[in-house]
C-alpha atoms as a PDB file:
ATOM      1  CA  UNK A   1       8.279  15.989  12.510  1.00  0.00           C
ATOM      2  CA  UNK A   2       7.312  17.473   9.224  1.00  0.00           C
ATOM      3  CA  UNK A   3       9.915  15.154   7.168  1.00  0.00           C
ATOM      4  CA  UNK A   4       8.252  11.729   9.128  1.00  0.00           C
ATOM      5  CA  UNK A   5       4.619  13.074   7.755  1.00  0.00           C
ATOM      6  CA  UNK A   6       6.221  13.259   4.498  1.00  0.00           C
ATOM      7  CA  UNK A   7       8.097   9.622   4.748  1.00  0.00           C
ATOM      8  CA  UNK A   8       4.858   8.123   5.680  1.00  0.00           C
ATOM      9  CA  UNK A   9       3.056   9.699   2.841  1.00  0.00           C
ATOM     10  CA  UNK A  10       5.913   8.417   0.088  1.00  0.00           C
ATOM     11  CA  UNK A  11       5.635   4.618   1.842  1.00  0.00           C
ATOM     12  CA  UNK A  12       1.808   5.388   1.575  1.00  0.00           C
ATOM     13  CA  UNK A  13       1.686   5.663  -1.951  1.00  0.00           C
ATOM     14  CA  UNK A  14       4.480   3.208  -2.824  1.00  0.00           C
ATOM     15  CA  UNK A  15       1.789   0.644  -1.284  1.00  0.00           C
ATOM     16  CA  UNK A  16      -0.623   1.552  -2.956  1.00  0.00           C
ATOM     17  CA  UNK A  17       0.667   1.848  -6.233  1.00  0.00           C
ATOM     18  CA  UNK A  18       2.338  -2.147  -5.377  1.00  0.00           C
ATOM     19  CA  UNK A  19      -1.274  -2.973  -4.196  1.00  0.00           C
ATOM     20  CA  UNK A  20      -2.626  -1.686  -7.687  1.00  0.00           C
ATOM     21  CA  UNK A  21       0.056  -3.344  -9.369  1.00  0.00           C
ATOM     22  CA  UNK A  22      -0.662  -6.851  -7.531  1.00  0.00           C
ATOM     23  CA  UNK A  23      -5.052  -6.282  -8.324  1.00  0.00           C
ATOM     24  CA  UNK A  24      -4.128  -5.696 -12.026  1.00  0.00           C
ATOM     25  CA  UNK A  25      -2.117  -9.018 -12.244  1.00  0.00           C
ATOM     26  CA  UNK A  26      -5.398 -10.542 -10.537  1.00  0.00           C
ATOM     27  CA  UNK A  27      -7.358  -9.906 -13.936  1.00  0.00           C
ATOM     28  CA  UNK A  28      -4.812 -11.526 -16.463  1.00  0.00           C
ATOM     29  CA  UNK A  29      -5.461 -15.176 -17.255  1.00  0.00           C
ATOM     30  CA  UNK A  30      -3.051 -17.469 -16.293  1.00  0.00           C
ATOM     31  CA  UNK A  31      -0.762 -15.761 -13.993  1.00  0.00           C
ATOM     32  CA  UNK A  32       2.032 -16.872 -11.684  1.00  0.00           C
ATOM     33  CA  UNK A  33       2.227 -16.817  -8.313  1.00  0.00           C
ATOM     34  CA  UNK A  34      -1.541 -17.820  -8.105  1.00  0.00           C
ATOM     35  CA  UNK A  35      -4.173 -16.267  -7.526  1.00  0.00           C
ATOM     36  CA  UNK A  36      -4.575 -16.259  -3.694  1.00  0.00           C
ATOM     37  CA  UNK A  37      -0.806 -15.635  -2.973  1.00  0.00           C
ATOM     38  CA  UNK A  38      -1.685 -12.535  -5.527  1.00  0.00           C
ATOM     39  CA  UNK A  39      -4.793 -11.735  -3.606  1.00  0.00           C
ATOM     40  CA  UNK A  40      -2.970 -11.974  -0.199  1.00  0.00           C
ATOM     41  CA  UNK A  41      -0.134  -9.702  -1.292  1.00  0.00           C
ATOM     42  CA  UNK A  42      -2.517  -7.173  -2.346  1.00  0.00           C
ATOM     43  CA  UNK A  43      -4.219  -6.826   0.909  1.00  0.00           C
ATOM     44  CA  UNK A  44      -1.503  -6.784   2.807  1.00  0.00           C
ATOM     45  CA  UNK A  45       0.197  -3.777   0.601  1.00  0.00           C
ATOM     46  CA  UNK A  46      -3.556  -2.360   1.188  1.00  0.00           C
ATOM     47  CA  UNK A  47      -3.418  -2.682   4.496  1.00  0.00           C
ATOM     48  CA  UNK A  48       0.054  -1.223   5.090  1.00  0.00           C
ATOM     49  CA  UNK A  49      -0.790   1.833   2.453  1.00  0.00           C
ATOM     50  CA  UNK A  50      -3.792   2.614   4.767  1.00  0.00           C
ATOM     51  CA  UNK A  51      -1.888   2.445   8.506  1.00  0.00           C
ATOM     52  CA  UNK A  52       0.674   4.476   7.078  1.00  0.00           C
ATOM     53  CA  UNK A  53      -2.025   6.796   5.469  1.00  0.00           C
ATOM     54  CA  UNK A  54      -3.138   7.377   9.054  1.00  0.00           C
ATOM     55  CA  UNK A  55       0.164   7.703  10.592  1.00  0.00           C
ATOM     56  CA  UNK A  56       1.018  10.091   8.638  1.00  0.00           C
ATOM     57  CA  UNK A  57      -2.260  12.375   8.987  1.00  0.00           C
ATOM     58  CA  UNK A  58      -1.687  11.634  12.725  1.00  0.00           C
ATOM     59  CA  UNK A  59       2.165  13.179  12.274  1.00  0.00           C
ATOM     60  CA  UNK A  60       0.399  16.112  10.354  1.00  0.00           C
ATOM     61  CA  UNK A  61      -2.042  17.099  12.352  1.00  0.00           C
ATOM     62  CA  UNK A  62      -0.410  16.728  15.718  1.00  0.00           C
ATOM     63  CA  UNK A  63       3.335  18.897  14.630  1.00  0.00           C
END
């Protein structure tokens, strides 16, 4: 159960770090994709970063 905690922390911070990635590109000037595909890709990696975040504090706290 241990190794699943840590498997959802390491696709945690993979997210994020894509997410981060994706909001830097956002500040550049003339980018490609645009803006909103960027925007939408970053929320989703966001998104995903944070439900694994609380799967694996769930896994954690509950071995």
């Amino acid at each position: 159960m241990k190794s699943a905690a840590v498997i959802f922390f390491i696709l945690c911070a993979i997210s994020f770090l894509g997410a981060g990635k994706y909001f830097m590109d956002l500040q550049r000037p003339g980018v490609y994709p645009p803006k909103q595909v960027l925007k939408k890709r970053a929320g989703t990696l966001a998104a995903g970063g944070g439900v694994c975040l609380l799967i694996g504090f769930l896994l954690s706290f509950f071995r």
